[in-house]
Protein backbone atom coordinates (compact mmCIF):
# COMPACT_ATOMS: atom_id res chain seq x y z
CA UNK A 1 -15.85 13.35 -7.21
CA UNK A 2 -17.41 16.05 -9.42
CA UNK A 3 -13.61 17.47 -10.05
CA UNK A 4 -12.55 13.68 -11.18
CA UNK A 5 -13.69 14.03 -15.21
CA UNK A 6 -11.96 17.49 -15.57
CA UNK A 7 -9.08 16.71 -14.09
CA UNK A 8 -8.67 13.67 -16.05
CA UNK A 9 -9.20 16.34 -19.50
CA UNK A 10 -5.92 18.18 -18.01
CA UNK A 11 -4.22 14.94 -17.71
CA UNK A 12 -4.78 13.35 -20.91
CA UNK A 13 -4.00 16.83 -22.85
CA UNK A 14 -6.86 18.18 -23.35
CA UNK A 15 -8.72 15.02 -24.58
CA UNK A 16 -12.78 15.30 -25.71
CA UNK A 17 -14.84 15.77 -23.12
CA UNK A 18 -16.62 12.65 -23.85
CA UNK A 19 -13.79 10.71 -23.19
CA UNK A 20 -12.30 12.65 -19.97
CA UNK A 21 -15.73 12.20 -18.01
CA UNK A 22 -15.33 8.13 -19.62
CA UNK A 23 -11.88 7.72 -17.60
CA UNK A 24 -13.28 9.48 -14.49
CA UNK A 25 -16.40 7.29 -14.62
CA UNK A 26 -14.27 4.26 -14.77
CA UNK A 27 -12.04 5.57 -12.24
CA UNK A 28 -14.87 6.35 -9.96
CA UNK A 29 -16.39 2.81 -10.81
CA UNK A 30 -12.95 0.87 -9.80
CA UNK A 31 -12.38 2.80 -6.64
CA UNK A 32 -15.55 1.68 -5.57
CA UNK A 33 -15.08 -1.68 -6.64
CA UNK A 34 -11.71 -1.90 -4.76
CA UNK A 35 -13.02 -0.03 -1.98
CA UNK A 36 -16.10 -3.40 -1.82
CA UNK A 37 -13.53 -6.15 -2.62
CA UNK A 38 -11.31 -5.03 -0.23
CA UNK A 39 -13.40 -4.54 2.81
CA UNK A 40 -14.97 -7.74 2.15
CA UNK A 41 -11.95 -9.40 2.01
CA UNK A 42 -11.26 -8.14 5.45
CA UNK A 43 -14.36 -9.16 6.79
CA UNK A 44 -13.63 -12.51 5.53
CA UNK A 45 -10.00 -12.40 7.05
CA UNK A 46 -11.31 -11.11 10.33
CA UNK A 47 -14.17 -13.15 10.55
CA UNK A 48 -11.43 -16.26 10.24
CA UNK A 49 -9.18 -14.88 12.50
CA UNK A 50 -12.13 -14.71 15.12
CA UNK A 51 -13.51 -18.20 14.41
CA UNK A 52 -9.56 -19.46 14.75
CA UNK A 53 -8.57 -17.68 17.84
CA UNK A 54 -11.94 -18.93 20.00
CA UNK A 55 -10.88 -22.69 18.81
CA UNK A 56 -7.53 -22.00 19.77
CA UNK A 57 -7.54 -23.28 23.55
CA UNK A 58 -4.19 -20.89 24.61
CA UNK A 59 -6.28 -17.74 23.84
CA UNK A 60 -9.34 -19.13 26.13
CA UNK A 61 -8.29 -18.72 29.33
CA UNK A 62 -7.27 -15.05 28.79
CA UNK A 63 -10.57 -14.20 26.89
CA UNK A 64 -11.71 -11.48 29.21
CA UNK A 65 -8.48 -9.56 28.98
CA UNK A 66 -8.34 -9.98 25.09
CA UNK A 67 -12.02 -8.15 25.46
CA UNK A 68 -10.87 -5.50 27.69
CA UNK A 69 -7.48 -4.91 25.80
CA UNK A 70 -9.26 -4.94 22.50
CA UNK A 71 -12.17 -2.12 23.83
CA UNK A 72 -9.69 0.19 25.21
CA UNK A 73 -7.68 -0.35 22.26
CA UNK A 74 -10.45 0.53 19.89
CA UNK A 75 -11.99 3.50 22.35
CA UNK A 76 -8.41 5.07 21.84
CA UNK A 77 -8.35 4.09 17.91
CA UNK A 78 -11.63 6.41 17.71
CA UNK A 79 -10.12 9.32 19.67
CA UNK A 80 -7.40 9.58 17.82
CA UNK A 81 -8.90 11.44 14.81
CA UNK A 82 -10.56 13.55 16.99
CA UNK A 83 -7.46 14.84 18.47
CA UNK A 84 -5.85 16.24 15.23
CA UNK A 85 -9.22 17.86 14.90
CA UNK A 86 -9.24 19.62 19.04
CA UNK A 87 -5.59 19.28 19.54
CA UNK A 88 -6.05 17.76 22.87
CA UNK A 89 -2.01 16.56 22.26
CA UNK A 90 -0.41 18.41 20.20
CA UNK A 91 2.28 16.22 19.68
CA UNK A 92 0.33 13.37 17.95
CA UNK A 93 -1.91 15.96 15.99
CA UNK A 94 0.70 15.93 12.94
């Protein structure tokens, strides 16, 4: 994040300092505004999704296997990342 201000200099042409580490500030500060709003509104989302599908009578009698599905589903969501790091398959490691 260091690199952000002096980047920004070569950007704007060579602008006054001042001002390049102003825009990388402000950059830095919406990023991590975005990065808040964002995950907050997907919190919310999820959160209503949850609340909607254990109302939703349908979804109730196969409640178990949504639980199973969704924890093998999210064991292989975290392995993923790992395998462009080991190369376990090198096929998905792209």
């Amino acid at each position: 994040m260091a690199v952000l201000p002096v980047s920004l200099g070569y950007v704007t042409r060579a602008r006054a300092p001042k001002q390049a580490l102003q825009y990388g500030a402000m950059f830095v500060l919406g990023m991590i505004l975005a990065h808040g709003l964002l995950g907050a509104a997907a919190g919310l989302g999820g959160a209503s999704a949850m609340g909607w599908a254990e109302r939703f009578p349908a979804l109730a009698r196969s409640q178990r296997g949504f639980d199973i599905g969704g924890g093998i589903l999210l064991a292989l969501a975290g392995l993923y990342p790992l395998n462009a790091y080991f190369f376990w398959i090198p096929s998905l490691a792209i």
